[in-house]
C-alpha atoms as a PDB file:
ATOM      1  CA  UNK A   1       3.756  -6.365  -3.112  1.00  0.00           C
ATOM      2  CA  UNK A   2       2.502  -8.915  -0.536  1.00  0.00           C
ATOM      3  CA  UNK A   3      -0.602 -10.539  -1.178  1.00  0.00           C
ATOM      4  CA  UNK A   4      -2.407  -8.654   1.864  1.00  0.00           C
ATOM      5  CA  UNK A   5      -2.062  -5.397   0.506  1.00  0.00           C
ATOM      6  CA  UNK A   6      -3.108  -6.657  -2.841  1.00  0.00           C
ATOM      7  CA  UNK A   7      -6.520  -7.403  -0.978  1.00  0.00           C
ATOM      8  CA  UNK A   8      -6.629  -4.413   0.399  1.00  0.00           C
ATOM      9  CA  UNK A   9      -5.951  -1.927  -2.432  1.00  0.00           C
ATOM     10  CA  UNK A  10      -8.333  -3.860  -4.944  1.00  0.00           C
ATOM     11  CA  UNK A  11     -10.824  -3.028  -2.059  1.00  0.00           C
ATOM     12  CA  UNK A  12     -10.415   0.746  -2.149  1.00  0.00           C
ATOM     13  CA  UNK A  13     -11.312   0.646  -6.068  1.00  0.00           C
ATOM     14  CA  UNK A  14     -14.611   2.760  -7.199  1.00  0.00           C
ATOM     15  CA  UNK A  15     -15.659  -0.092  -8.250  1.00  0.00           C
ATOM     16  CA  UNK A  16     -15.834  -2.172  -4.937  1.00  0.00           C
ATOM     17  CA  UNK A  17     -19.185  -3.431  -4.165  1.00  0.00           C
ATOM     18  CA  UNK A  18     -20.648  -3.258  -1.498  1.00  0.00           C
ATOM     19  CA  UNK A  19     -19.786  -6.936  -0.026  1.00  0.00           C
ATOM     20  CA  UNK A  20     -16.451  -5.205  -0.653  1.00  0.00           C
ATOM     21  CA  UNK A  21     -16.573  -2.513   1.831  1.00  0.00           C
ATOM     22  CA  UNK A  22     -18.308  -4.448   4.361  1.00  0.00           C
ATOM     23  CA  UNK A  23     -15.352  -7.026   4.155  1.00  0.00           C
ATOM     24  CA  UNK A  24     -12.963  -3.696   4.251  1.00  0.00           C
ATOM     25  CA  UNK A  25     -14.845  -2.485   7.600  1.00  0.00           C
ATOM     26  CA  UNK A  26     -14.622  -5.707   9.127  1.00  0.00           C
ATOM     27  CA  UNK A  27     -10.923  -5.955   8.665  1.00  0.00           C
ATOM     28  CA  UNK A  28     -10.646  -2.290   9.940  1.00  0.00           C
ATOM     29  CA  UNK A  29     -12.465  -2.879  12.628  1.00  0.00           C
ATOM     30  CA  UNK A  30     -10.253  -5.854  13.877  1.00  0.00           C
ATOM     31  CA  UNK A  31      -7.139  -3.721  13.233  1.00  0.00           C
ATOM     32  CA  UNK A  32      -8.329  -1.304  15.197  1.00  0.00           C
ATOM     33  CA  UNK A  33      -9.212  -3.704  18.362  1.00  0.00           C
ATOM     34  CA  UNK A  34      -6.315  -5.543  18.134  1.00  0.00           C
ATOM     35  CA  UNK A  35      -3.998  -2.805  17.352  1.00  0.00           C
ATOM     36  CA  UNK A  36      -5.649   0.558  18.108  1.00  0.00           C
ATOM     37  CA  UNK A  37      -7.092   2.961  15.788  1.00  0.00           C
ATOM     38  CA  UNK A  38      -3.731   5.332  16.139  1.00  0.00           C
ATOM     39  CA  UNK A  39      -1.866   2.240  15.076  1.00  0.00           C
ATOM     40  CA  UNK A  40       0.593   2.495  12.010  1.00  0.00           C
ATOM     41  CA  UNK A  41      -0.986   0.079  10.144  1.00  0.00           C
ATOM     42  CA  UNK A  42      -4.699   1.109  10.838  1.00  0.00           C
ATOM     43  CA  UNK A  43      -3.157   4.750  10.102  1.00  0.00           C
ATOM     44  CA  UNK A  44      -1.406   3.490   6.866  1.00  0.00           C
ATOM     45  CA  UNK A  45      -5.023   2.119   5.703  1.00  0.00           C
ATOM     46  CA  UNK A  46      -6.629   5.434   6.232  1.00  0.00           C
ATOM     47  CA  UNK A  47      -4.291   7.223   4.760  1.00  0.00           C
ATOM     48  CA  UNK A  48      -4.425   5.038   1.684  1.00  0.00           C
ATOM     49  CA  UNK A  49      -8.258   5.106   1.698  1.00  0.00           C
ATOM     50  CA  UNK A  50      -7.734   9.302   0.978  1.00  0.00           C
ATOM     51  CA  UNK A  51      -5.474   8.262  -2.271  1.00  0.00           C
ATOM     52  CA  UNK A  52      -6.032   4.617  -3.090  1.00  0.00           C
ATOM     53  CA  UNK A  53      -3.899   4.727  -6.611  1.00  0.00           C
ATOM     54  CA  UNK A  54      -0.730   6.605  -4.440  1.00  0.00           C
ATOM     55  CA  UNK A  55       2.077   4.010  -4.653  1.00  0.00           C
ATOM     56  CA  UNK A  56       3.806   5.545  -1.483  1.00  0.00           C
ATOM     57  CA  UNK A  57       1.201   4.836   0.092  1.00  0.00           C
ATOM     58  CA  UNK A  58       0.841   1.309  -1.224  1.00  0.00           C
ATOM     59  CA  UNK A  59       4.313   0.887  -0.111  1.00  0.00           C
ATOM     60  CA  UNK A  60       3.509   2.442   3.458  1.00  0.00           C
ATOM     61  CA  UNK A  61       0.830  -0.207   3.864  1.00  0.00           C
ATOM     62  CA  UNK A  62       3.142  -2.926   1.733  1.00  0.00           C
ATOM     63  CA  UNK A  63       5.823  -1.738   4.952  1.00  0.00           C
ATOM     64  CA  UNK A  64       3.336  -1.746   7.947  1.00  0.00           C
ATOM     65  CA  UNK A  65       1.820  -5.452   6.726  1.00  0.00           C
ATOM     66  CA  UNK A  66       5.285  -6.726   6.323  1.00  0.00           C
ATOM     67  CA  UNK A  67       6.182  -5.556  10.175  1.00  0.00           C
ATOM     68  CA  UNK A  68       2.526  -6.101  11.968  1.00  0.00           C
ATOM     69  CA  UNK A  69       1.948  -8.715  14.508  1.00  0.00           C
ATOM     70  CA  UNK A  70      -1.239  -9.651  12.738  1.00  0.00           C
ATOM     71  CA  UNK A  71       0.463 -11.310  10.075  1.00  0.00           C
ATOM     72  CA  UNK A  72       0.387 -14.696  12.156  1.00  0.00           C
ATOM     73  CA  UNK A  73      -3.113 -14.018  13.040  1.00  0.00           C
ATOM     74  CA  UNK A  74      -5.641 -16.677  12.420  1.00  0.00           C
ATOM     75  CA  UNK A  75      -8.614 -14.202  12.348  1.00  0.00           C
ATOM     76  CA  UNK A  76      -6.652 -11.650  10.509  1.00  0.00           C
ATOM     77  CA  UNK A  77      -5.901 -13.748   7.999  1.00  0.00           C
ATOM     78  CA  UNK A  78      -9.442 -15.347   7.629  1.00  0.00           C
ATOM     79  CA  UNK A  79     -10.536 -11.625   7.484  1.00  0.00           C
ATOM     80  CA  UNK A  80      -8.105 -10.972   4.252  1.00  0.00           C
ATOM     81  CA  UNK A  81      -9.616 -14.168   2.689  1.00  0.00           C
ATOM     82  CA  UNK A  82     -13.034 -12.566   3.067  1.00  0.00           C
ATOM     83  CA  UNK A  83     -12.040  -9.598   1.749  1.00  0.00           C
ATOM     84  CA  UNK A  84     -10.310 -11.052  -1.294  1.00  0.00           C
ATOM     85  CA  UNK A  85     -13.237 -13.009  -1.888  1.00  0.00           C
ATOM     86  CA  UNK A  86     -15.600  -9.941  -1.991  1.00  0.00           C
ATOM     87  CA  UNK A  87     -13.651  -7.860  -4.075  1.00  0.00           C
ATOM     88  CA  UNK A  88     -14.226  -8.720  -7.521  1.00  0.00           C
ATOM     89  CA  UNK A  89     -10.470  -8.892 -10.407  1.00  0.00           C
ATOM     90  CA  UNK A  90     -10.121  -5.460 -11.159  1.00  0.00           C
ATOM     91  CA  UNK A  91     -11.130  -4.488 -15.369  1.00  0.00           C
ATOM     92  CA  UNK A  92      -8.122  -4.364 -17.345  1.00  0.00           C
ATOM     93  CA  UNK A  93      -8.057  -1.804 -20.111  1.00  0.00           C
ATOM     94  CA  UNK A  94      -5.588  -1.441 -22.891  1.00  0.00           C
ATOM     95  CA  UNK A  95      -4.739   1.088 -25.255  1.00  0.00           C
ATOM     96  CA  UNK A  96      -2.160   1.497 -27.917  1.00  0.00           C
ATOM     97  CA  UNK A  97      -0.606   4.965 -28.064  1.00  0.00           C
ATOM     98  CA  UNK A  98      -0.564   6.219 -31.752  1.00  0.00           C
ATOM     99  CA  UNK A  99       3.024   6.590 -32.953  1.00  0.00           C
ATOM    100  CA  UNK A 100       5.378   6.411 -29.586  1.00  0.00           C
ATOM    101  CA  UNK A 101       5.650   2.481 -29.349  1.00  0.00           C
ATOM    102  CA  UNK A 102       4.279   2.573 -26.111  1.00  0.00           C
ATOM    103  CA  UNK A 103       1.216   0.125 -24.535  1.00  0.00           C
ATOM    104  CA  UNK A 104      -0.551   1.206 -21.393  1.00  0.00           C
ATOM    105  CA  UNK A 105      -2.315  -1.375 -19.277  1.00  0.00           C
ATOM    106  CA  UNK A 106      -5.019   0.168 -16.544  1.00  0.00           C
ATOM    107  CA  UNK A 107      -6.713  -1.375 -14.078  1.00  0.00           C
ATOM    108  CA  UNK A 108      -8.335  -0.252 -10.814  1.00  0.00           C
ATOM    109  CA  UNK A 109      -5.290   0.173  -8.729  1.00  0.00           C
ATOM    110  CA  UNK A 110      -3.248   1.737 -11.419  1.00  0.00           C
ATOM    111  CA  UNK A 111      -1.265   1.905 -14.786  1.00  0.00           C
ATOM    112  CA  UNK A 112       1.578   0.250 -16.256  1.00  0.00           C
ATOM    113  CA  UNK A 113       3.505   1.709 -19.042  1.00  0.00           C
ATOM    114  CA  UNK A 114       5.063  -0.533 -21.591  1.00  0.00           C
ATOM    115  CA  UNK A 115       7.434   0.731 -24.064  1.00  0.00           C
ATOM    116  CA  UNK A 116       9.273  -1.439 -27.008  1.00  0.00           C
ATOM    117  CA  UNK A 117      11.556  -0.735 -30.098  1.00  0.00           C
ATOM    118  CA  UNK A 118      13.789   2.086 -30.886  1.00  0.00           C
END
């Protein structure tokens, strides 16, 4: 996943303070006046605000980042810098399932599954 839309999905955590979502805003808001607020990628950020941990919708973002005219933005970019900045790592949690072999890993944006031996 590109390195913007890292920044932007460790924003939407429940955890994000509030420097956070003011960095989040700010980055909206510049979207939207560059772009338009009916924009695919402003409307790929919403949509991933509604169900941060969705990884379609991570990849929809992932997509509209990858394709946007911003990406060569100076103040764009100095926005995503602020933002990644604000928003503190993510916790990491692990847990050992009893029995199955199986590790999972959590963090804010998600869970991996890691499964060894037989």
């Amino acid at each position: 996943m590109d390195p913007i839309t890292t920044a932007i999905v460790a924003s939407l955590s429940a955890f994000a303070a509030e420097s956070t979502k003011e960095a989040l805003k700010a980055l909206k808001d510049y979207i939207t006046s560059k772009l338009g607020g009916r924009s695919p990628l402003a409307q790929s950020i919403e949509n991933l605000e509604a169900k941060p941990s969705s990884n379609p919708r991570q990849l929809q973002l992932d997509e509209e980042i990858q394709q946007s005219p911003l990406r060569e933005d100076h103040d764009f970019l100095h926005l995503i810098k602020a933002l990644q900045t604000a928003t503190p790592a993510a916790p990491i949690s692990i847990q050992q399932q009893a029995g199955d072999g199986s590790v999972q890993i959590g963090t804010n944006s998600g869970k991996i599954d890691i499964r060894y031996g037989g």
